[in-house]
PDB file of N, CA and C in Angstrom:
ATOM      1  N   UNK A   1      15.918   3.401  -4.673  1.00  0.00           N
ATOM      2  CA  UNK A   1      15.022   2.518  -3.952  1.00  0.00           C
ATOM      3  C   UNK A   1      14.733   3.128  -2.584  1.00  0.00           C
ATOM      4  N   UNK A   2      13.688   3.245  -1.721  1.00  0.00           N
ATOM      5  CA  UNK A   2      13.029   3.791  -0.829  1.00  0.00           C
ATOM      6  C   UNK A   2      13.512   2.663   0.466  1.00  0.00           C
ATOM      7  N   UNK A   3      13.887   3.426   1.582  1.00  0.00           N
ATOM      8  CA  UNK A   3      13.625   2.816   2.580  1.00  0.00           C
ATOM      9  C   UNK A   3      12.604   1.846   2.901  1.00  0.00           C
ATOM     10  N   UNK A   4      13.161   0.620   3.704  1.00  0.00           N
ATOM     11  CA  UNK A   4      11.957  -0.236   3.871  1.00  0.00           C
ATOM     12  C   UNK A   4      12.260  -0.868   5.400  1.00  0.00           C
ATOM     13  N   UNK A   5      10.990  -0.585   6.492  1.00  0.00           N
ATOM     14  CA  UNK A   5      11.988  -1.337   7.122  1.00  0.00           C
ATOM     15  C   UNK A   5      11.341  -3.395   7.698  1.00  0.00           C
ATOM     16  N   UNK A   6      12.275  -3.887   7.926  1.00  0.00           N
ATOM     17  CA  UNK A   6      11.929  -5.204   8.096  1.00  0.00           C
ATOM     18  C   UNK A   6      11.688  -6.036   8.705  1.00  0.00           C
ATOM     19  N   UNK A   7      12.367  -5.612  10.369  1.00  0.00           N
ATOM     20  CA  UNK A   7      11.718  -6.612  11.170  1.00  0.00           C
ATOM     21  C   UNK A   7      12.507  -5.492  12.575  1.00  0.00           C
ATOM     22  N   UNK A   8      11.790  -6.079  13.398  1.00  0.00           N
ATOM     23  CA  UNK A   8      12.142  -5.149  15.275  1.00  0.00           C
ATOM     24  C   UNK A   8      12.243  -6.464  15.940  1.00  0.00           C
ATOM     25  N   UNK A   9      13.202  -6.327  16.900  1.00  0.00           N
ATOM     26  CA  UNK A   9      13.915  -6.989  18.385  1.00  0.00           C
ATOM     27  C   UNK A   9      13.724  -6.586  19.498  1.00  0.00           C
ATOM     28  N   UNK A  10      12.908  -7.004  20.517  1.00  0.00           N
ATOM     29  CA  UNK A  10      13.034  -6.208  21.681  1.00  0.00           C
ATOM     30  C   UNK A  10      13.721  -7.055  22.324  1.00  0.00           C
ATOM     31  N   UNK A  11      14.096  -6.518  24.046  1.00  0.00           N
ATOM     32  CA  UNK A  11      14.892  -7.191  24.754  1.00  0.00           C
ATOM     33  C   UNK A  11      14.368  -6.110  26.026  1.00  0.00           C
ATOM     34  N   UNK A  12      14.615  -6.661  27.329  1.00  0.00           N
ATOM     35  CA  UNK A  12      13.953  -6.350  28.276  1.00  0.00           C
ATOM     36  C   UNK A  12      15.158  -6.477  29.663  1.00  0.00           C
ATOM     37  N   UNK A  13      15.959  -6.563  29.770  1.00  0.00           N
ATOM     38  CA  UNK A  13      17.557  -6.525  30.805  1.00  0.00           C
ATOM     39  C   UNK A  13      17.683  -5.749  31.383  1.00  0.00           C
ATOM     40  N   UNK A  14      16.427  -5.297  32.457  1.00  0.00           N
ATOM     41  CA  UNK A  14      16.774  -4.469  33.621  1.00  0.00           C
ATOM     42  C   UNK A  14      18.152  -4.737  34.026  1.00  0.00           C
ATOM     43  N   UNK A  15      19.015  -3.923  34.510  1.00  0.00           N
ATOM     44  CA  UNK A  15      20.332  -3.993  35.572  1.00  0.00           C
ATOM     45  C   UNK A  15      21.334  -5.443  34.869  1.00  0.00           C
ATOM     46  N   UNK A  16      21.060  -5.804  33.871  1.00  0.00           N
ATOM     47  CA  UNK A  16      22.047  -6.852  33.493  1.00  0.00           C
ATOM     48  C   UNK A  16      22.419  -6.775  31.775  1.00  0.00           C
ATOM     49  N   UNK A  17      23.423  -6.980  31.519  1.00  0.00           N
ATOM     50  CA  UNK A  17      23.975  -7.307  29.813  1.00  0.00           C
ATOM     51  C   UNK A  17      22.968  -7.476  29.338  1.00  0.00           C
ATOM     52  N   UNK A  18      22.451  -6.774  28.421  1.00  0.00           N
ATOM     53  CA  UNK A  18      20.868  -7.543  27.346  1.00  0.00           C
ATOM     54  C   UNK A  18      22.120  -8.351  25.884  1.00  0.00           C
ATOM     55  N   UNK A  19      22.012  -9.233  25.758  1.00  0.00           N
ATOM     56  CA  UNK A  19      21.829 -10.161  24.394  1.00  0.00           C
ATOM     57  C   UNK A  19      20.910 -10.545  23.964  1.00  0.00           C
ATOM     58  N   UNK A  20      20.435 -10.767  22.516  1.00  0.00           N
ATOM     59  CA  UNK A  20      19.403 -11.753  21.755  1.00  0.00           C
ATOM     60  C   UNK A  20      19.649 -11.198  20.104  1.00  0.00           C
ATOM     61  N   UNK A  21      19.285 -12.676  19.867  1.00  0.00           N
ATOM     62  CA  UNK A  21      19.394 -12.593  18.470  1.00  0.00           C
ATOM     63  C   UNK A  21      18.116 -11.802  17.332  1.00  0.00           C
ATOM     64  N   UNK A  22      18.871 -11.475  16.276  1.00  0.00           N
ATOM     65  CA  UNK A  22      18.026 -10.547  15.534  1.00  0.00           C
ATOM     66  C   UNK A  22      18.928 -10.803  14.136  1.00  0.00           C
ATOM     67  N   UNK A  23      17.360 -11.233  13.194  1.00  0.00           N
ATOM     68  CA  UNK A  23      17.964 -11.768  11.920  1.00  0.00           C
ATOM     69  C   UNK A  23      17.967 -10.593  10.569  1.00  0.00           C
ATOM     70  N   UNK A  24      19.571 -10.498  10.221  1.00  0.00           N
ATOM     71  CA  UNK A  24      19.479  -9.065   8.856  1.00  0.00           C
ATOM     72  C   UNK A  24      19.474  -9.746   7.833  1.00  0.00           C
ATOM     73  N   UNK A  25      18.246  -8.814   6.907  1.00  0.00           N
ATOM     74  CA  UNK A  25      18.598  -9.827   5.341  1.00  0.00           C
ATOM     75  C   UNK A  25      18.252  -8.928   4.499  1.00  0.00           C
ATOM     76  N   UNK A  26      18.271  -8.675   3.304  1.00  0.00           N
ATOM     77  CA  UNK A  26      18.445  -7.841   2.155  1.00  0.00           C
ATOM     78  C   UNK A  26      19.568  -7.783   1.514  1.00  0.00           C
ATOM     79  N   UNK A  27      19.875  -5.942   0.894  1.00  0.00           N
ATOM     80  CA  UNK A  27      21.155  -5.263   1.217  1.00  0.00           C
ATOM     81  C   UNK A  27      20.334  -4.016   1.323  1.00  0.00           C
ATOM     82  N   UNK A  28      21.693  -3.358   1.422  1.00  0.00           N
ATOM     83  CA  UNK A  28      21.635  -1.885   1.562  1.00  0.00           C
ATOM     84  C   UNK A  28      20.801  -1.966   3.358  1.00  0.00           C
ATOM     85  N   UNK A  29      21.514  -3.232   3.498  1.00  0.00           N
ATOM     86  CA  UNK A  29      20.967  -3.081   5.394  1.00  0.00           C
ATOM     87  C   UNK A  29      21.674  -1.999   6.283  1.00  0.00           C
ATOM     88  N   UNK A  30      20.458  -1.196   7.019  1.00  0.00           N
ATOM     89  CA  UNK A  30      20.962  -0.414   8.420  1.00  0.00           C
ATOM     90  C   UNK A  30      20.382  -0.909   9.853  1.00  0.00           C
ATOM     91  N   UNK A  31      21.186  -1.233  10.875  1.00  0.00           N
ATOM     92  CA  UNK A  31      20.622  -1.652  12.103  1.00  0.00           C
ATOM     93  C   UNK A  31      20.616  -0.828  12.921  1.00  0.00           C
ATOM     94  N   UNK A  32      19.666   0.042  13.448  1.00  0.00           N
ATOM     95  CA  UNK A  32      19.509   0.726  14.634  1.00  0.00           C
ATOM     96  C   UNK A  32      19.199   0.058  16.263  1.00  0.00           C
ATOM     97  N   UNK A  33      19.628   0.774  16.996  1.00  0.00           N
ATOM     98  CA  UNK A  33      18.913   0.223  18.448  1.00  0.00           C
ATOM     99  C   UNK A  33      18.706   1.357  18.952  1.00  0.00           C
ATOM    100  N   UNK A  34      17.902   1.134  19.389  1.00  0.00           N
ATOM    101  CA  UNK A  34      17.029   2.429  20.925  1.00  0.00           C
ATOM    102  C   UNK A  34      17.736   2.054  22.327  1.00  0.00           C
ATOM    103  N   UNK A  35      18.406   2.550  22.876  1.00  0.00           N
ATOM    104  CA  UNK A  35      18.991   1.764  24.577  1.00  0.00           C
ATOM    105  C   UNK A  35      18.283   2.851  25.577  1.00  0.00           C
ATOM    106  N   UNK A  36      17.160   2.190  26.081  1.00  0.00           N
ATOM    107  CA  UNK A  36      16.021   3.375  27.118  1.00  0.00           C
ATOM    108  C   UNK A  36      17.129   2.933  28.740  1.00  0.00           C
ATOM    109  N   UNK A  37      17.091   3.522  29.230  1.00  0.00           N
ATOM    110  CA  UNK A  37      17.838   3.981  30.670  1.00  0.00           C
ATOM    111  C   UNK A  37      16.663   4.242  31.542  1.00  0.00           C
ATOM    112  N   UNK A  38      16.807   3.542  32.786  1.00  0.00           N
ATOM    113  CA  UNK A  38      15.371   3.817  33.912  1.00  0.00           C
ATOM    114  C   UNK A  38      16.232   5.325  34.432  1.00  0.00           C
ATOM    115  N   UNK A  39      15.628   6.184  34.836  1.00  0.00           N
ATOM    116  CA  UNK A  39      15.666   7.809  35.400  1.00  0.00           C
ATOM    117  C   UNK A  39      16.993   6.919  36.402  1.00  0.00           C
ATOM    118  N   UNK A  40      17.696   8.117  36.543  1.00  0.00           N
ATOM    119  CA  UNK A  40      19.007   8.055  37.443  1.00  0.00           C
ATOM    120  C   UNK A  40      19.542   6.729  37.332  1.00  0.00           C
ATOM    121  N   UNK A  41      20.167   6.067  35.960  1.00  0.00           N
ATOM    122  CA  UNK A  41      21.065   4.899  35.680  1.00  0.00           C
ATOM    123  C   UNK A  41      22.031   5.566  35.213  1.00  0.00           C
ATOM    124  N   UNK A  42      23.046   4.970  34.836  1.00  0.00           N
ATOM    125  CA  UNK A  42      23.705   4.963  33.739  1.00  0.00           C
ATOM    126  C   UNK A  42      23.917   4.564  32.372  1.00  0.00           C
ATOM    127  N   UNK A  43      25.090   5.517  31.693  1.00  0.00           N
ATOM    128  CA  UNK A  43      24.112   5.170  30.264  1.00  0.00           C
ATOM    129  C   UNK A  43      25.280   3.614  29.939  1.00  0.00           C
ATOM    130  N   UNK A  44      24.910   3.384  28.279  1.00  0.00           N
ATOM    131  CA  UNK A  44      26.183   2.188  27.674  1.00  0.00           C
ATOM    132  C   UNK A  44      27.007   2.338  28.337  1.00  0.00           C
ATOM    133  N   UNK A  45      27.776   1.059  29.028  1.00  0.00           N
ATOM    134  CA  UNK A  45      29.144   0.750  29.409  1.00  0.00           C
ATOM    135  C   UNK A  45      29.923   0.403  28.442  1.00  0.00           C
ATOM    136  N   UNK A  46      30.307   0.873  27.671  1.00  0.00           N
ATOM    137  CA  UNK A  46      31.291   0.134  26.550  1.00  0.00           C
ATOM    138  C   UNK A  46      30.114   0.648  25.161  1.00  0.00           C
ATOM    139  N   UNK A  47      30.480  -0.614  24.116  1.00  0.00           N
ATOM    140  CA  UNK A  47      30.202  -0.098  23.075  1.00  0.00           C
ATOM    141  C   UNK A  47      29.160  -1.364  22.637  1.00  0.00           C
ATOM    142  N   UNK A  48      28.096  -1.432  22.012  1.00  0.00           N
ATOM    143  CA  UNK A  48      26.850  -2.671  21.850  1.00  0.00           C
ATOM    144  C   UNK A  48      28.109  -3.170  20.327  1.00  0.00           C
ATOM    145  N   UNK A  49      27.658  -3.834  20.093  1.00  0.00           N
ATOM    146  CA  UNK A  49      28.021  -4.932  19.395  1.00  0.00           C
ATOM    147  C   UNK A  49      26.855  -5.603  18.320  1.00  0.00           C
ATOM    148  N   UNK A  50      27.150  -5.701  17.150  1.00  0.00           N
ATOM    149  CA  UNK A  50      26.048  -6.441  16.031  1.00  0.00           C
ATOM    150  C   UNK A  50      26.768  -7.325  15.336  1.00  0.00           C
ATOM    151  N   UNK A  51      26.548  -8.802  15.611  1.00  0.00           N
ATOM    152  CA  UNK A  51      27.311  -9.985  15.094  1.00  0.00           C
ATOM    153  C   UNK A  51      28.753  -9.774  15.287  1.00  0.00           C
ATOM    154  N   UNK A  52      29.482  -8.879  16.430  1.00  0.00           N
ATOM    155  CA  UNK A  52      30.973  -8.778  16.388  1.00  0.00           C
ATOM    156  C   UNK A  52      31.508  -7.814  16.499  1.00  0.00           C
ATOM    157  N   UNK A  53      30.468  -6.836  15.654  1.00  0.00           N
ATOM    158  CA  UNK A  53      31.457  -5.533  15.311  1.00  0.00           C
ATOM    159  C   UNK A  53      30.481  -4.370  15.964  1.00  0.00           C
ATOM    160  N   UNK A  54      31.642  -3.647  15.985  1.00  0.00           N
ATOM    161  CA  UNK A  54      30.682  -2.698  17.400  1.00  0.00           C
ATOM    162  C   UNK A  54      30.121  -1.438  16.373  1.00  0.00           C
ATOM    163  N   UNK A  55      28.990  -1.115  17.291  1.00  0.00           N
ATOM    164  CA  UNK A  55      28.092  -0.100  16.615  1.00  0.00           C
ATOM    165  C   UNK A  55      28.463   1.297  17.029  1.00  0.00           C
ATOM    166  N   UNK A  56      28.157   2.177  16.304  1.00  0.00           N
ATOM    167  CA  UNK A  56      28.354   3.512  16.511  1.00  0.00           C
ATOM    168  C   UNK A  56      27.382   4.650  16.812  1.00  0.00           C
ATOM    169  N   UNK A  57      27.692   5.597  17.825  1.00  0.00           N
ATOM    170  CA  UNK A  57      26.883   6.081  18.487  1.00  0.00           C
ATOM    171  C   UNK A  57      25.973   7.415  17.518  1.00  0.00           C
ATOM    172  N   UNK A  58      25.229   7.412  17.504  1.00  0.00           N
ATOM    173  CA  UNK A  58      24.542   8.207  16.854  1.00  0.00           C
ATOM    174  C   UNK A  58      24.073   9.668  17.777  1.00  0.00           C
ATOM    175  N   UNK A  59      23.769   9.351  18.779  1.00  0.00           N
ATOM    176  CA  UNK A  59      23.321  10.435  19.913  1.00  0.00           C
ATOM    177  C   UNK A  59      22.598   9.949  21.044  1.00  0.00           C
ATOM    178  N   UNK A  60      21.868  10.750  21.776  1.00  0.00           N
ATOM    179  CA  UNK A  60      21.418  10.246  23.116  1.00  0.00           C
ATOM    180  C   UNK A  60      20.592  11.625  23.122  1.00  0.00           C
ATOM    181  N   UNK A  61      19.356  11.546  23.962  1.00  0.00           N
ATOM    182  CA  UNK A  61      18.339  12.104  24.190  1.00  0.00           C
ATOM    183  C   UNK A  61      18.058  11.806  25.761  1.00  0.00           C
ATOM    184  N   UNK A  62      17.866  13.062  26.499  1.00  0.00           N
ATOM    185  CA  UNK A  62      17.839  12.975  28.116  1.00  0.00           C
ATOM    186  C   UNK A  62      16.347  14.211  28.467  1.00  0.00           C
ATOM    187  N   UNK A  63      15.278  13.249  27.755  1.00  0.00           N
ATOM    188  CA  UNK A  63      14.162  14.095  27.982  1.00  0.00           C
ATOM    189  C   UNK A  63      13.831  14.933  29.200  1.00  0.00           C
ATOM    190  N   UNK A  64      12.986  16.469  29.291  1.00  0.00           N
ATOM    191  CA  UNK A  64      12.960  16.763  30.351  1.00  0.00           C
ATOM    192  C   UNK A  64      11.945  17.443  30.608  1.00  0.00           C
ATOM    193  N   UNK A  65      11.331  17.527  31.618  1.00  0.00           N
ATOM    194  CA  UNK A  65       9.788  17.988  32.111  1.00  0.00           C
ATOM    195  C   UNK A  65       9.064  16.779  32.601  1.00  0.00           C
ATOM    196  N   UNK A  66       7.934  16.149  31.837  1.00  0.00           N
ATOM    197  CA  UNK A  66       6.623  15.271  32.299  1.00  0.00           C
ATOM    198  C   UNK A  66       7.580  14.184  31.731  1.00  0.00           C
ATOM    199  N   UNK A  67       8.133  14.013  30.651  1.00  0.00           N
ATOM    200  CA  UNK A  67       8.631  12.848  30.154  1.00  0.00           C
ATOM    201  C   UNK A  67       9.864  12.667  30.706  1.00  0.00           C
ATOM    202  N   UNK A  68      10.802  13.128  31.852  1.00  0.00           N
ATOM    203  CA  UNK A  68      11.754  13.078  32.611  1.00  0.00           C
ATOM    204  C   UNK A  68      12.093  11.713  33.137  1.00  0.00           C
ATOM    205  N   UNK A  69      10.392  11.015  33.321  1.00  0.00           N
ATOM    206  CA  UNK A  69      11.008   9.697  34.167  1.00  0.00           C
ATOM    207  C   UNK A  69      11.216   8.766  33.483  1.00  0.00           C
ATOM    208  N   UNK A  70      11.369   8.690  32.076  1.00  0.00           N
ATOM    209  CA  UNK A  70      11.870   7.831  31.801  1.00  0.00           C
ATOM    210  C   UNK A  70      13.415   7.593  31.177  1.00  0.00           C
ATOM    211  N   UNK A  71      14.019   8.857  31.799  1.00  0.00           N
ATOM    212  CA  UNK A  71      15.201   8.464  31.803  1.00  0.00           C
ATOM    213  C   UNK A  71      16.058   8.667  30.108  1.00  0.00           C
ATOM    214  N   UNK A  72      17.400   8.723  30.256  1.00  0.00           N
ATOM    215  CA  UNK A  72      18.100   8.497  28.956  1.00  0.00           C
ATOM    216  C   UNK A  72      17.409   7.353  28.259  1.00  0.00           C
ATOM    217  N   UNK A  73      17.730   7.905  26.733  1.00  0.00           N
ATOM    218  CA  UNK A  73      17.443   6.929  24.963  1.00  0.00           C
ATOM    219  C   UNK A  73      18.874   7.302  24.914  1.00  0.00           C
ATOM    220  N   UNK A  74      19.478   6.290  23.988  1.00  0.00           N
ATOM    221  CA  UNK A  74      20.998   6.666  23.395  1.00  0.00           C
ATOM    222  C   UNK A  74      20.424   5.743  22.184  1.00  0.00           C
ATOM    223  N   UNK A  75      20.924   6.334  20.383  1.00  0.00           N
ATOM    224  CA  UNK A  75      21.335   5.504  19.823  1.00  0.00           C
ATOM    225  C   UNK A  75      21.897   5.725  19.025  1.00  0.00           C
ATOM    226  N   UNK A  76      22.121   3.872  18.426  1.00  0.00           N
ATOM    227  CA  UNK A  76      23.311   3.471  18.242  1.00  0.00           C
ATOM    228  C   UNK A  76      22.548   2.923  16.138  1.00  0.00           C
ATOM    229  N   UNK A  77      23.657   2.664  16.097  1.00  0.00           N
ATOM    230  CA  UNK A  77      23.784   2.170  14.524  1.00  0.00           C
ATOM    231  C   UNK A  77      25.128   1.409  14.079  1.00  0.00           C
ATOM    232  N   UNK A  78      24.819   0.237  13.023  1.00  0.00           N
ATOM    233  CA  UNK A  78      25.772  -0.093  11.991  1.00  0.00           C
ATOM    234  C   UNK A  78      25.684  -0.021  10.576  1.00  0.00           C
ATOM    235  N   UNK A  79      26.014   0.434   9.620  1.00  0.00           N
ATOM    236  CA  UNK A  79      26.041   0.186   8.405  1.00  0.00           C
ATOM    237  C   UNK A  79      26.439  -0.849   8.070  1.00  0.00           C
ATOM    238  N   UNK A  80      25.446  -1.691   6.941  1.00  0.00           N
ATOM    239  CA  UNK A  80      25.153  -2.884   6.493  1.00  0.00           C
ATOM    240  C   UNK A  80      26.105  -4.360   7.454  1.00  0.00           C
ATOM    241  N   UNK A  81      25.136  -4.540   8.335  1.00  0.00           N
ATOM    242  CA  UNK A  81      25.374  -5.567   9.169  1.00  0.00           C
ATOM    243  C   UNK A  81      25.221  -6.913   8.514  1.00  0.00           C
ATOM    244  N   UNK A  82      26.352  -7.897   8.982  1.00  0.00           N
ATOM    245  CA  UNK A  82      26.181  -9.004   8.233  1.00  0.00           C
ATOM    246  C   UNK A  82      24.934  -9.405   8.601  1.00  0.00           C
ATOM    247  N   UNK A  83      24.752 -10.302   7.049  1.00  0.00           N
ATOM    248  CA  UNK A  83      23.169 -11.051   7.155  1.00  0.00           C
ATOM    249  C   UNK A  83      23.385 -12.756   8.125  1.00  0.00           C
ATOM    250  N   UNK A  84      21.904 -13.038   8.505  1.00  0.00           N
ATOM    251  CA  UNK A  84      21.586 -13.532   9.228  1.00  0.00           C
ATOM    252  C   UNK A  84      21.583 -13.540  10.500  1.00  0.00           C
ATOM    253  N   UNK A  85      21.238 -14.252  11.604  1.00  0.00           N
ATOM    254  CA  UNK A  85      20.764 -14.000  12.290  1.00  0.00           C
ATOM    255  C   UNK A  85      22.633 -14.093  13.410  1.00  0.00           C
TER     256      UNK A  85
END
């Protein structure tokens, strides 16, 4: 069966903890996140979390030249995250 994907979450937490809910349903579910960093922050403090259980880091990207200002991407992933929201 082919990848499919099903629904996107944004969240917007300049300088503070981002939370919000985001609903998984199928199987064979994967949850990714994108975590964008404003130029000269820091990156994840700790480890993000999906319904409990913490996600795992996949990599991080620290673009450089014209696309510099926007700073670190890090991401993250869980394999098959519980369903619902």
């Amino acid at each position: 069966m082919a990848a499919a994907f099903d629904a996107v979450t944004t969240s917007d937490n300049a300088g503070s903890l981002a939370s919000f809910s985001h609903t998984a349903s199928g199987s064979n579910r994967l949850a990714v996140a994108l975590i964008k960093f404003e130029k000269d922050t820091d990156a994840v403090n700790g480890t993000p979390t999906y319904g409990g259980s913490n996600m795992t880091k996949l990599g991080e990207f620290d673009p450089v030249g014209a696309a510099a200002d926007i700073g670190k991407i890090e991401v993250w992933y869980i394999i098959a995250p519980a369903t619902g929201a």
